[in-house]
N, C-alpha and C. Protein backbone atom coordinates (compact mmCIF):
# COMPACT_ATOMS: atom_id res chain seq x y z
N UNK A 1 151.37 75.18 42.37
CA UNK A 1 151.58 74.80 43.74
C UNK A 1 152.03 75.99 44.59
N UNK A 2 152.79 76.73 43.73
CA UNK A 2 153.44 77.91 44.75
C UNK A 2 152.37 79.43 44.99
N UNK A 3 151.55 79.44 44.00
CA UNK A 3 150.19 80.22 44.44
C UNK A 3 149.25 79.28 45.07
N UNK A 4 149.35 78.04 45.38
CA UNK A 4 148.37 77.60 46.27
C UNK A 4 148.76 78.04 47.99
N UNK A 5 150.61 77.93 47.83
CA UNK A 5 151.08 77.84 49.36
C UNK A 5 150.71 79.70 49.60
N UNK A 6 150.82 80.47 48.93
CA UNK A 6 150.52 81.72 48.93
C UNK A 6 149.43 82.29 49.72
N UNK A 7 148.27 81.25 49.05
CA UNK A 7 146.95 81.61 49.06
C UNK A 7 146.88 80.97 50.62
N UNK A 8 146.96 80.15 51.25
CA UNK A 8 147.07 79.32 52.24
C UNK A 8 147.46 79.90 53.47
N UNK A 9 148.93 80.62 53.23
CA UNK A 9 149.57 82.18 53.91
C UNK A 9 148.59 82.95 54.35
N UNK A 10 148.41 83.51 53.18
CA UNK A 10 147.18 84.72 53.23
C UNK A 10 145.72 83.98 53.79
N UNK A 11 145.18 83.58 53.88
CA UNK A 11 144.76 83.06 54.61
C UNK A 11 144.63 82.74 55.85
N UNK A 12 145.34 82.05 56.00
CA UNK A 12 145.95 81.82 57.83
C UNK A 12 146.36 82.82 58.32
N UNK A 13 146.55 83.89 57.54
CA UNK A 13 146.91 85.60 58.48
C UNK A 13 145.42 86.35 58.66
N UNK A 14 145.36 85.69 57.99
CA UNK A 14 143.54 86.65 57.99
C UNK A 14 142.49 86.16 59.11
N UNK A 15 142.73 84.91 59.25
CA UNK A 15 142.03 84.14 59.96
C UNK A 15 142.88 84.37 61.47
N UNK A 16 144.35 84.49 61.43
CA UNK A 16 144.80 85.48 62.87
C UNK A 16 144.36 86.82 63.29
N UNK A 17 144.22 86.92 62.08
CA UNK A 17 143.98 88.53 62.62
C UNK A 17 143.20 89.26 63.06
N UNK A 18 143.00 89.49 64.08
CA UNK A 18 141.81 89.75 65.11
C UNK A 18 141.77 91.34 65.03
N UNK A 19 142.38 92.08 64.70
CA UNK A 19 141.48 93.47 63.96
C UNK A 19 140.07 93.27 63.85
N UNK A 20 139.64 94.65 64.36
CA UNK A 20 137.74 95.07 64.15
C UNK A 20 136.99 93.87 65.00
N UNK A 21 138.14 92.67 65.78
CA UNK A 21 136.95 92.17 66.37
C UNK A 21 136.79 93.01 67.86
N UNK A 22 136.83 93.98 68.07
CA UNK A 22 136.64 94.91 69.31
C UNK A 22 135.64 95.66 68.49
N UNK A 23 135.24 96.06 67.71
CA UNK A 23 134.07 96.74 67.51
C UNK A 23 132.68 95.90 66.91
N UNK A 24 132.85 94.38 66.72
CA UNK A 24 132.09 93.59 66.59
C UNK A 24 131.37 93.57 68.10
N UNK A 25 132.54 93.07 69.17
CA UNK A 25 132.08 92.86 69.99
C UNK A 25 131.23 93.91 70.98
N UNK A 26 131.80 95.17 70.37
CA UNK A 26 131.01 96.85 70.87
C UNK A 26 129.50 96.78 70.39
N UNK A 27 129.16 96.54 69.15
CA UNK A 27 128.56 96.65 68.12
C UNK A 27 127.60 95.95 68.74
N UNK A 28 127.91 94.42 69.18
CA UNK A 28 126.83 92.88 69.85
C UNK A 28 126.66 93.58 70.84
N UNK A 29 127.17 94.22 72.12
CA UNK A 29 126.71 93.94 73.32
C UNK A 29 126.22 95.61 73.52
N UNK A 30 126.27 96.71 72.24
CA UNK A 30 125.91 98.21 72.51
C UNK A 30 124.59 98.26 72.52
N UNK A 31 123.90 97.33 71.49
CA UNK A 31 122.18 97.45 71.30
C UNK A 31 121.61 97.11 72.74
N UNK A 32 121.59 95.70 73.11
CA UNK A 32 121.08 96.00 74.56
C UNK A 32 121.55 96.60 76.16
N UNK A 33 122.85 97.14 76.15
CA UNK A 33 123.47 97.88 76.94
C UNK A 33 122.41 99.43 76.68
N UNK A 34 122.28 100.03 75.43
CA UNK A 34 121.58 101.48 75.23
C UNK A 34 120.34 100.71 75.48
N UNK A 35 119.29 100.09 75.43
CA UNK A 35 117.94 99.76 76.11
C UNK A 35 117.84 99.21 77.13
N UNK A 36 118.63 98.41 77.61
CA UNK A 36 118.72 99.03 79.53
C UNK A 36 118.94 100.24 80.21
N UNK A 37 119.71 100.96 79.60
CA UNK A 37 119.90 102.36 80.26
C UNK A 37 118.80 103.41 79.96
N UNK A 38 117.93 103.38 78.63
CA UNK A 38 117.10 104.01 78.09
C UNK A 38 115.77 102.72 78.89
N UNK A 39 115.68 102.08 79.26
CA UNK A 39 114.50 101.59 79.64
C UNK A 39 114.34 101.70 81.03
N UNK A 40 115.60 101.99 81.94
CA UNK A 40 115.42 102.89 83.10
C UNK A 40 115.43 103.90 83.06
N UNK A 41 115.93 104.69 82.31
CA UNK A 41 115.40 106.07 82.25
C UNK A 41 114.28 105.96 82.01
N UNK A 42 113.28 105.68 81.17
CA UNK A 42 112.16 105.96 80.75
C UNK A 42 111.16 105.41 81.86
N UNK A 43 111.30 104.19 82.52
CA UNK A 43 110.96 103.35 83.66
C UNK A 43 110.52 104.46 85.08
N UNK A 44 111.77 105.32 85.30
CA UNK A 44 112.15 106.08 86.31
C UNK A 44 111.06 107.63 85.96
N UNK A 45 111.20 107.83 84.89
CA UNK A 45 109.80 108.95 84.22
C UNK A 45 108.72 108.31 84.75
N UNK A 46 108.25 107.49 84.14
CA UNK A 46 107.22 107.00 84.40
C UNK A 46 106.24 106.88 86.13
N UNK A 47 107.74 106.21 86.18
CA UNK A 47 107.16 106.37 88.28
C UNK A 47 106.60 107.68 88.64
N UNK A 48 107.51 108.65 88.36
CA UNK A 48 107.77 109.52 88.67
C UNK A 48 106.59 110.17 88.71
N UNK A 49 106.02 110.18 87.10
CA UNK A 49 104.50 110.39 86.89
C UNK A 49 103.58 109.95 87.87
N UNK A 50 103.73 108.81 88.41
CA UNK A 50 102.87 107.71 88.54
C UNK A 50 102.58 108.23 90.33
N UNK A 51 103.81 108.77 90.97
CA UNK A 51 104.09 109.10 92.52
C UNK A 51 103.68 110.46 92.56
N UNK A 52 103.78 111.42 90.97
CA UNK A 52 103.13 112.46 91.46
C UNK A 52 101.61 112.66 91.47
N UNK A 53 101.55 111.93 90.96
CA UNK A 53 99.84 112.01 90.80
C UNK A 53 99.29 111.14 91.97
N UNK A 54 99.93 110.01 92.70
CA UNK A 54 99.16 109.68 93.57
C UNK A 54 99.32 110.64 94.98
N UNK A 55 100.27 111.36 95.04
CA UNK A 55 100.50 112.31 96.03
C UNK A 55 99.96 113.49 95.80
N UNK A 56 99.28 113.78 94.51
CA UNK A 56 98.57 114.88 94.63
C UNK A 56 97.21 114.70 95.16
N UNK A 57 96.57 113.33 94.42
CA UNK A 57 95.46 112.82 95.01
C UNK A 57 95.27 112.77 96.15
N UNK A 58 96.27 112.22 96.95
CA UNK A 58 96.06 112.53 98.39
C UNK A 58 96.02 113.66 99.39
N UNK A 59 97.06 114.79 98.32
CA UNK A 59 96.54 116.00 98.99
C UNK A 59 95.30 116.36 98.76
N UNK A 60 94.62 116.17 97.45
CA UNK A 60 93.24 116.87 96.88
C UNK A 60 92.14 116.01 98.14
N UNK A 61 92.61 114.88 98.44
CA UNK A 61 91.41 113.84 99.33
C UNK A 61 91.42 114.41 100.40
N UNK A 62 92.34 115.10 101.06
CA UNK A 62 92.89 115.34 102.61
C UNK A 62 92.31 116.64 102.61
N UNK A 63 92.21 117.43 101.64
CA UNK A 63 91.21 118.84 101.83
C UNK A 63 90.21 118.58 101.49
N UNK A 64 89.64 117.52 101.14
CA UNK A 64 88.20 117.41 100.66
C UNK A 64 87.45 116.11 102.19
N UNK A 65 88.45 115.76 102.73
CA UNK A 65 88.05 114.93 104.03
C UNK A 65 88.08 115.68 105.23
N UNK A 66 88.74 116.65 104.90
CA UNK A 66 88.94 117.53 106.45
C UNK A 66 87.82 118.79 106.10
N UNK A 67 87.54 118.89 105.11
CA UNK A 67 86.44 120.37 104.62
C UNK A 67 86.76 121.45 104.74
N UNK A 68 88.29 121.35 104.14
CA UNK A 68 89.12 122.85 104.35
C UNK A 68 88.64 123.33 102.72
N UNK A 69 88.55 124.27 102.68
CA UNK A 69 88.88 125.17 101.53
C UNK A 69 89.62 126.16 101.38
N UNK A 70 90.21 126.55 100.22
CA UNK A 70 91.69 127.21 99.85
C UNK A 70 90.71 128.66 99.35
N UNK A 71 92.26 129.75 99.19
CA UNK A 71 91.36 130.18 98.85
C UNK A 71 92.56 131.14 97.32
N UNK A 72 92.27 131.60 96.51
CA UNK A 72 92.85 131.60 95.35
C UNK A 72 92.88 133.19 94.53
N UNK A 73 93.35 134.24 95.01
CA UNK A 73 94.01 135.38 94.79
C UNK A 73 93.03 136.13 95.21
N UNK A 74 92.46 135.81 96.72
CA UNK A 74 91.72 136.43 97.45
C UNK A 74 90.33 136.09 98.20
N UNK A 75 89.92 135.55 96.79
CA UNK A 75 88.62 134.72 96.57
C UNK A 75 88.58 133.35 97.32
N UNK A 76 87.52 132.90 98.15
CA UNK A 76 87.56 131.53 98.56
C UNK A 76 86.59 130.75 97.70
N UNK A 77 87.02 129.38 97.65
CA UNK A 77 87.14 128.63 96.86
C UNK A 77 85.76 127.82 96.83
N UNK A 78 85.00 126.58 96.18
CA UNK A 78 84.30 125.83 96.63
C UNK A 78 84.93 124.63 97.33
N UNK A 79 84.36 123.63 97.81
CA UNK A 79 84.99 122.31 98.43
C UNK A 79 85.15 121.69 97.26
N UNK A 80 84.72 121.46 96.10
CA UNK A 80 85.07 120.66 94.86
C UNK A 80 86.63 121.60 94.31
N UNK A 81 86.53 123.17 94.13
CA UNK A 81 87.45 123.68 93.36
C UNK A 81 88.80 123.66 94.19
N UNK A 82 88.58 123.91 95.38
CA UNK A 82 89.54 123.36 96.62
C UNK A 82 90.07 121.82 96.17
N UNK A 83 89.80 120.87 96.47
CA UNK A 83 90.12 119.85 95.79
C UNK A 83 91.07 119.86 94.40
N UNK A 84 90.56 120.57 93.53
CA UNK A 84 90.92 120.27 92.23
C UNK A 84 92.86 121.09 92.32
N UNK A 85 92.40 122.63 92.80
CA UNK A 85 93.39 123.26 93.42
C UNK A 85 94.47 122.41 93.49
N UNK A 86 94.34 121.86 95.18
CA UNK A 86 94.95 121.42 95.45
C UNK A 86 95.52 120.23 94.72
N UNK A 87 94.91 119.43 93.94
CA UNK A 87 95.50 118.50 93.04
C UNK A 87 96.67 119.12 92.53
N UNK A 88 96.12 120.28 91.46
CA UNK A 88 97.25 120.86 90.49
C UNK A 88 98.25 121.45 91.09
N UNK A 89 98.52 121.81 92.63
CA UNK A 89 99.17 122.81 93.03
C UNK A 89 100.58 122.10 93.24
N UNK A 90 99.94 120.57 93.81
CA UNK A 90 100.70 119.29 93.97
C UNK A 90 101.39 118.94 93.34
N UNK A 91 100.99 118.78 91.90
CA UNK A 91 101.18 118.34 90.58
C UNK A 91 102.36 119.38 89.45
N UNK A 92 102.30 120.50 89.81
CA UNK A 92 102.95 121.65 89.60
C UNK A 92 104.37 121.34 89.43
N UNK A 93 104.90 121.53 88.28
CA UNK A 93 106.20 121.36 88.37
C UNK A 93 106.77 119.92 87.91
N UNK A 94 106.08 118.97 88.04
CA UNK A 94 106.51 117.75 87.40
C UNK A 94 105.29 117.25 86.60
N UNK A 95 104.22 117.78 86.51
CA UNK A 95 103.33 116.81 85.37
C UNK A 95 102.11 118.42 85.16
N UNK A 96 101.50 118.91 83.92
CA UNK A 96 100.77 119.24 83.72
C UNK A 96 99.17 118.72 83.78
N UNK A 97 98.57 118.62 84.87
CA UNK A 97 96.92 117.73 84.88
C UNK A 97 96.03 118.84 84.24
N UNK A 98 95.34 118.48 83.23
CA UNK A 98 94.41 118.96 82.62
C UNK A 98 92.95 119.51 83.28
N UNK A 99 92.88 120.17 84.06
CA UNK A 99 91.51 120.24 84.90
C UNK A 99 90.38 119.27 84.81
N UNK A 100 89.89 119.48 83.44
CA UNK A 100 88.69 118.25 83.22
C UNK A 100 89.15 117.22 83.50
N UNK A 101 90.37 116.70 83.48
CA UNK A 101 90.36 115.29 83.93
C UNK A 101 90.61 114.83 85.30
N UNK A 102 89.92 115.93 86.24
CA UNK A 102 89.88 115.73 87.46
C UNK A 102 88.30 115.19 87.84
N UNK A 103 88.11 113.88 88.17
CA UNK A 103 86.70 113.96 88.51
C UNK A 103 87.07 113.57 89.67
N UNK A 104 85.59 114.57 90.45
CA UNK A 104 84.99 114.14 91.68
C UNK A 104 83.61 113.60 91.93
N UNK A 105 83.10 112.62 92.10
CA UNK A 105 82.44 112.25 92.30
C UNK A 105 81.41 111.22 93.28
N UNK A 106 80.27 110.84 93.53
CA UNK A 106 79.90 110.10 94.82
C UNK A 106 79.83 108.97 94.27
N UNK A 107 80.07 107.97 95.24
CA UNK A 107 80.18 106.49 94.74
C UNK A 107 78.99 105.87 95.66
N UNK A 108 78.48 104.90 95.57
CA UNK A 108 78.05 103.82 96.20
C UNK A 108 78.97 103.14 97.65
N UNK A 109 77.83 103.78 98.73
CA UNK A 109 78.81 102.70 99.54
C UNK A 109 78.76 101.34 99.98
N UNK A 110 77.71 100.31 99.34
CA UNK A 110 77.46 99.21 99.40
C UNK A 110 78.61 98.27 97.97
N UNK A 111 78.36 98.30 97.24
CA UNK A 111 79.20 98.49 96.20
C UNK A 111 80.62 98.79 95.36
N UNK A 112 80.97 99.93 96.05
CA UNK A 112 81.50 101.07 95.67
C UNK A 112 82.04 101.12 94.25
N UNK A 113 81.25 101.16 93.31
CA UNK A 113 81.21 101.01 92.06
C UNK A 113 80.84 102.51 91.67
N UNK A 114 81.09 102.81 90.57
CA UNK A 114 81.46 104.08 90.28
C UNK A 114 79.58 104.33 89.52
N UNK A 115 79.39 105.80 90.06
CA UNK A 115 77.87 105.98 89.13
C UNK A 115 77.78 106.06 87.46
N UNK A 116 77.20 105.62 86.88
CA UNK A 116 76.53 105.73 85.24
C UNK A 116 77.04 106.99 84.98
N UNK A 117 77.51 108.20 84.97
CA UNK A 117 77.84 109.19 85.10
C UNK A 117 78.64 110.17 85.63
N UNK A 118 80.16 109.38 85.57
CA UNK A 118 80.87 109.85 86.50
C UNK A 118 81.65 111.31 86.42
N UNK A 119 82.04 112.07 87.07
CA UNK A 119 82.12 113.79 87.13
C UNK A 119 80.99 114.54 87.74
N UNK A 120 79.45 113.94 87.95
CA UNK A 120 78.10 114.74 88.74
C UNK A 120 78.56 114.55 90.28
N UNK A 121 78.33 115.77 90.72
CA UNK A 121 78.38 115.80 91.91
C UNK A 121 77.03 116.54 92.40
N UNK A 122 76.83 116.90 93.56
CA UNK A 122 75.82 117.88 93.98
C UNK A 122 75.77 118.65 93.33
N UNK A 123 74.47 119.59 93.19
CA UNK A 123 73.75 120.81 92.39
C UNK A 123 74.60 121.80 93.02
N UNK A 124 74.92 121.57 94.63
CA UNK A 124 75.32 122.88 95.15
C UNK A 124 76.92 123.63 94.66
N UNK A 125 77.49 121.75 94.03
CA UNK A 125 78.94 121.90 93.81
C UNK A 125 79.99 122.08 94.61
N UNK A 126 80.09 121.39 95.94
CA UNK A 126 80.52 121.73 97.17
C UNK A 126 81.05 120.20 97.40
N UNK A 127 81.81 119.52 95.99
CA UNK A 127 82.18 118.27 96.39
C UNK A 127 81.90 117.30 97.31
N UNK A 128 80.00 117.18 97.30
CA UNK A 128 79.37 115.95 97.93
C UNK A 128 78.57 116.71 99.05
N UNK A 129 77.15 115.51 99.27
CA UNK A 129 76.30 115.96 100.54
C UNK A 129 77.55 115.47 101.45
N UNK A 130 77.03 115.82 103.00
CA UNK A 130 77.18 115.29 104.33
C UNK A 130 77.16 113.75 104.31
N UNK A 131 78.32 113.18 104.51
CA UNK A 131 78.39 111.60 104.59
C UNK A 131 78.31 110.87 103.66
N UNK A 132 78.74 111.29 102.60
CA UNK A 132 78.65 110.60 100.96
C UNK A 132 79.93 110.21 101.19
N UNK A 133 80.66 109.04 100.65
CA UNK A 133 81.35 108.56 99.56
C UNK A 133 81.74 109.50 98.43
N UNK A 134 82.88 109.82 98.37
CA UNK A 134 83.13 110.42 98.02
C UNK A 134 84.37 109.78 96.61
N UNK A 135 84.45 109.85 95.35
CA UNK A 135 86.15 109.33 94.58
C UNK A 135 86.86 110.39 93.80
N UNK A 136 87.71 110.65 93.65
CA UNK A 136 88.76 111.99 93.31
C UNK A 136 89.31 110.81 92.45
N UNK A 137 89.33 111.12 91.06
CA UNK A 137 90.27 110.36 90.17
C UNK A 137 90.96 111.35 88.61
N UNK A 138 92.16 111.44 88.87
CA UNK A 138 92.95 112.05 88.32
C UNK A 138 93.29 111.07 86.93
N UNK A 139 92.80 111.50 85.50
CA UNK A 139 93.83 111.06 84.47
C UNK A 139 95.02 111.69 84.06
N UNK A 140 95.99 111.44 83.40
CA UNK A 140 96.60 111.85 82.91
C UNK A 140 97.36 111.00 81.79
N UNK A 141 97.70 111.58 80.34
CA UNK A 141 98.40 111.15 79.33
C UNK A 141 100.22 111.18 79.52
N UNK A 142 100.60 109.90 79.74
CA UNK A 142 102.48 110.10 79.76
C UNK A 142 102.49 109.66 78.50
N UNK A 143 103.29 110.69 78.41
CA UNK A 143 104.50 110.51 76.63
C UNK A 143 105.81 109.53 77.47
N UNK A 144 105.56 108.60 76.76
CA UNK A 144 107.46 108.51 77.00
C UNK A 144 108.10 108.95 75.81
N UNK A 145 109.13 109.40 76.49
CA UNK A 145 109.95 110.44 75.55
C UNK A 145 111.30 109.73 74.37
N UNK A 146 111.32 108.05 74.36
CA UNK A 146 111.68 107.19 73.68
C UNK A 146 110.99 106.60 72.87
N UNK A 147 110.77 106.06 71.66
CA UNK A 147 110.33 105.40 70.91
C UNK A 147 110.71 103.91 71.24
N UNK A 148 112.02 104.08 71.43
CA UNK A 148 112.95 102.43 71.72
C UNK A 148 112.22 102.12 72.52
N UNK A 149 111.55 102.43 74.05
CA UNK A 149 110.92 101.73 74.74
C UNK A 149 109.46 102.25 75.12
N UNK A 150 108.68 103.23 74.86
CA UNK A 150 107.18 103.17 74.61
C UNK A 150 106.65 102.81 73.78
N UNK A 151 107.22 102.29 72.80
CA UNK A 151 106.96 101.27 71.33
C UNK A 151 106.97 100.10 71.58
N UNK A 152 107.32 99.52 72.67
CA UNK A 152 106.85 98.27 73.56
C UNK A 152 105.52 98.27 74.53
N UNK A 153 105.13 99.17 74.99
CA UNK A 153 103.97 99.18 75.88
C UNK A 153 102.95 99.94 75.22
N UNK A 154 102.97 100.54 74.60
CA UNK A 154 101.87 101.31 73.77
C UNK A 154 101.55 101.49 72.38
N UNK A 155 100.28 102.10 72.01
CA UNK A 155 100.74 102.33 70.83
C UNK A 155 100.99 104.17 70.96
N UNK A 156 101.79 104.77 69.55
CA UNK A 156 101.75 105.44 69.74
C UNK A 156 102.59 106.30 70.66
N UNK A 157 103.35 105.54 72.01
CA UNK A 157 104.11 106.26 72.78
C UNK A 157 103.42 107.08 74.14
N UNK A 158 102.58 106.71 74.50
CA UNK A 158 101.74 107.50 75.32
C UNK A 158 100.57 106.22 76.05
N UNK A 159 100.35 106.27 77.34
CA UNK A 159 99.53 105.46 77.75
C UNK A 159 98.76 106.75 79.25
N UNK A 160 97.74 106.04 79.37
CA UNK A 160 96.77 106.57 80.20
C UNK A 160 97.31 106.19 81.64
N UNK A 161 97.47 107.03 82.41
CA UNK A 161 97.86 106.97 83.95
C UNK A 161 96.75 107.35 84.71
N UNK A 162 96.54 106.82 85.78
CA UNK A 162 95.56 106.94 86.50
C UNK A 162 95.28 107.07 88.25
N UNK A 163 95.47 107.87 88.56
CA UNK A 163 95.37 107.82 90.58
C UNK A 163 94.12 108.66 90.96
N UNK A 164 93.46 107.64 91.76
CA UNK A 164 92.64 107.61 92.24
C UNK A 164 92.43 107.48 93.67
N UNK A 165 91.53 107.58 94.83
CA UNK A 165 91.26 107.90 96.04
C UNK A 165 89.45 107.95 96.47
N UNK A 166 89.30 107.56 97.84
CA UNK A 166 88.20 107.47 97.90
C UNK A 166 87.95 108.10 99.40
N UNK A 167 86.93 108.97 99.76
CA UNK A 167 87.19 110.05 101.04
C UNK A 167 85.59 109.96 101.25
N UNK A 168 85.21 110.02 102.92
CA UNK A 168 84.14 110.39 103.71
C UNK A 168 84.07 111.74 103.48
N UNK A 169 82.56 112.83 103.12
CA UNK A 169 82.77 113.79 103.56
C UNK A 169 81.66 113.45 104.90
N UNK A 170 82.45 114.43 105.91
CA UNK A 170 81.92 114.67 107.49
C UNK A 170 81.11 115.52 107.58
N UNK A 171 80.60 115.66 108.36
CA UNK A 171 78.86 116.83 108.51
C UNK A 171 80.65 118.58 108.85
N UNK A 172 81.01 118.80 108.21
CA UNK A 172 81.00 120.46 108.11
C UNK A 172 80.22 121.31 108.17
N UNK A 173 80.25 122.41 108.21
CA UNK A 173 79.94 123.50 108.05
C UNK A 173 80.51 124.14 106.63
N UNK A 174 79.93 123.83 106.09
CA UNK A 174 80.31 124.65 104.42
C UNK A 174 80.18 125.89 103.92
């Protein structure tokens, strides 16, 4: 009887004793506290990607709608390489764009569905005849730099980003 009342003691102290329940409760609420903070961070990359590339596009459209050309350590440029230029120049500093994955190309203007062959432009290479339809579409590959949360949207950690734009060219002088 007198190791039962013992055991009973010990017991009922154990069952008071609220030791380590502060790191239980750290422990429950740390896992999704670190993937909210890591899923805006990674969220906030992402935009980021997402705003520079559509703001480069729009610079690359705005020299390819007005028929300016740049000109590049002396040398002037074509109206397509002008374009592209200006994409990357945009792009500079917050995202690396791969050149080839700059297409320019003429679209349909009934339609505007993209041609069987998209990246052909004119023979002359002067980013489009006089009054074409014109689409500037930029890919690019984002890494997110988490596993915890690009292991939800992708495989692999990396998904395809994409900004795109669509521009008149005007009778210029080229």
């Amino acid at each position: 009887m007198n190791g039962w009342r013992t055991f009973t003691k010990i017991f009922k102290r154990i069952c008071r004793d609220d030791s380590g329940v502060s790191a239980v409760e750290v422990g429950i609420t740390l896992l999704p506290f670190l993937l909210m903070i890591f899923g805006v961070a990674e969220f906030g990359y992402y935009f980021l990607h997402q705003h520079t590339m559509n703001a480069a596009v729009s610079e690359g459209v705005r020299i390819g709608s007005t028929g300016a050309v740049l000109t590049d350590g002396g040398t002037t440029l074509t109206r397509q390489e002008s374009i592209k230029k200006a994409i990357l120049d945009k792009a500079n500093g917050i995202i690396v764009i791969n050149p080839t994955d700059i297409k320019i190309f003429p679209i349909d203007n009934v339609t505007w569905a993209d041609p069987t062959a998209p990246g052909v432009v004119d023979a002359d290479n002067n980013g489009g005849d006089e009054g074409a339809f014109m689409r500037v579409r930029v890919l690019y590959t984002h890494h997110f730099f988490t596993d915890l949360v690009g292991g939800f949207f992708s495989s692999g950690g990396t998904v395809i980003m994409n900004a795109q734009a669509t521009y008149r060219n005007e009778n210029f002088i080229l």
